[in-house]
Structure formats: C-alpha cells, structure tokens
Protein backbone atom coordinates (compact mmCIF):
# COMPACT_ATOMS: atom_id res chain seq x y z
CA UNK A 1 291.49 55.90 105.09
CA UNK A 2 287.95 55.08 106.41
CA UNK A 3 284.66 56.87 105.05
CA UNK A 4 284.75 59.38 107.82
CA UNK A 5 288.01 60.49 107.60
CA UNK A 6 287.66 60.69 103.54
CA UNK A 7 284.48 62.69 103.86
CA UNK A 8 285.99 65.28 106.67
CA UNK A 9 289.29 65.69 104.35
CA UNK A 10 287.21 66.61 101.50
CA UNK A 11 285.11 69.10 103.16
CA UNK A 12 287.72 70.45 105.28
CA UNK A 13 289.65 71.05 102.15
CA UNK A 14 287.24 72.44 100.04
CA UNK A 15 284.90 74.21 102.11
CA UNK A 16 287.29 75.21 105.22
CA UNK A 17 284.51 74.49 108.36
CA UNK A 18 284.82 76.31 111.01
CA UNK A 19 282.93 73.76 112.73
CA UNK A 20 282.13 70.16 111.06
CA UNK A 21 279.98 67.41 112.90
CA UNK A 22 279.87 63.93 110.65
CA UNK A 23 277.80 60.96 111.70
CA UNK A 24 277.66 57.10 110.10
CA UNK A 25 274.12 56.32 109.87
CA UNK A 26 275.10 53.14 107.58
CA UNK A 27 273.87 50.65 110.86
CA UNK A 28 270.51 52.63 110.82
CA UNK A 29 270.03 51.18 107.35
CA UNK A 30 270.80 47.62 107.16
CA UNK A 31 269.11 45.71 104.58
CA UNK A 32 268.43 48.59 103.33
CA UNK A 33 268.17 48.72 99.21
CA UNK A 34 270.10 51.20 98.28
CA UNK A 35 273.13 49.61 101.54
CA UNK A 36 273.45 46.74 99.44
CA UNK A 37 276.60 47.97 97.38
CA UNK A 38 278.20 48.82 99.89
CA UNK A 39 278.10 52.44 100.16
CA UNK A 40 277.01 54.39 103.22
CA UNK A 41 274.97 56.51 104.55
CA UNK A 42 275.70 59.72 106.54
CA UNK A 43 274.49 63.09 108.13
CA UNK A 44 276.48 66.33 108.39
CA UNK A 45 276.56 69.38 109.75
CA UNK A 46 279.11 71.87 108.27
CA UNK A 47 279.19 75.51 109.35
CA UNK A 48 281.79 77.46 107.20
CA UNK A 49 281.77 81.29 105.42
CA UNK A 50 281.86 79.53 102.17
CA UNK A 51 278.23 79.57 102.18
CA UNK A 52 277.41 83.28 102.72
CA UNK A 53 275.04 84.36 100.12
CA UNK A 54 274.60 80.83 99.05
CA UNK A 55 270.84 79.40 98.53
CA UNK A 56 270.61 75.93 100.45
CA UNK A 57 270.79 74.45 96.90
CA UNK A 58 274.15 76.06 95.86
CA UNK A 59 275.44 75.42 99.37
CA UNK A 60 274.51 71.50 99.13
CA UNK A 61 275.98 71.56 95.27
CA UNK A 62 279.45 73.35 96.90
CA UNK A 63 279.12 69.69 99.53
CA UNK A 64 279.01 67.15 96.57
CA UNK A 65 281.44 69.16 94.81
CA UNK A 66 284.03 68.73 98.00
CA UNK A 67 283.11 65.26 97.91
CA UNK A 68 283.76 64.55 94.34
CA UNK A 69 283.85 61.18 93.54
CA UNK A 70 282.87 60.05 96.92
CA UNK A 71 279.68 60.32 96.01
CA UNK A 72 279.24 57.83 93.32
CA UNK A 73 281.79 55.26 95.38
CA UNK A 74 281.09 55.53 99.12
CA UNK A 75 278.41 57.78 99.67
CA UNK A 76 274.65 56.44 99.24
CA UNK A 77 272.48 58.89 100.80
CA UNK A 78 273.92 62.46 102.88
CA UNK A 79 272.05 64.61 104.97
CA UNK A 80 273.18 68.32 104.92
CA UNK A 81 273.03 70.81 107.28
CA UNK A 82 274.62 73.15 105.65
CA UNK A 83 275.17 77.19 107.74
CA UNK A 84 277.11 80.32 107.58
CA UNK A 85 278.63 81.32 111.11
CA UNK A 86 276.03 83.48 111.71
CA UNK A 87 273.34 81.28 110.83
CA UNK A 88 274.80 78.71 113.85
CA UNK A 89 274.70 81.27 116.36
C-alpha cells in the first residue's frame, strides 16, 4: 500500500471524514534534511464530527493517534487542517 493510501485508511478509520483532502509534498522537499530517511512529507485537510468540542491541539493529537505508527516510519512532517462540519461551511 503506498503512503497515501496508508494515511487515508488510518484517518478514515479512526476519525470517519466526512470529507478528507491528502496531498504529497515529499517533491517540494528534496534534499531536504529531515527527506533523507526516507519519510515524507504531507498536508491534510480532514473535516469530520470527531472534532466537535475539540481544541486544535486535541484535534491534531486525535490525527497522530489515527496515524499511529506512521508517524515515526513514513511520515516526516504533516500539515493539519483539521474542522468540524460546521467549521467547513
């Protein structure tokens, strides 16, 4: 399975998106430090319920819990944009 798909099964499974955008910014970082292991770097935007009454801090811990162990073996560096449907409106 490639990082994309890994990351959007997570999140989908944890965190149940009613709408989930996920981009691959790895190319945007080549020769980049922290690139040189291997892992990548991405941007998402993730709209689900699961985040009502959530602070932006709990919301981005509830992401790297979804992700698990993603996060120490593909993941370098994730931007979050992190909503509640009403929030995307």
């Amino acid at each position: 399975m490639d990082r994309v798909a890994a990351i959007r099964s997570r999140l989908e499974d944890g965190l149940q998106p009613s709408e989930l955008q996920i981009n691959d910014d790895s190319h945007r970082h080549a020769g980049h430090a922290g690139a040189r292991d291997g892992r990548g770097h991405f941007s998402i935007r993730i709209i689900s319920p699961v985040f009502d009454g959530l602070s932006p801090l709990a919301r981005h811990r509830a992401v790297y819990a979804a992700l698990g162990d993603l996060m120490q073996t593909d993941i370098h560096a994730l931007a979050i944009d992190a909503r509640t449907p009403l929030e995307s409106q």
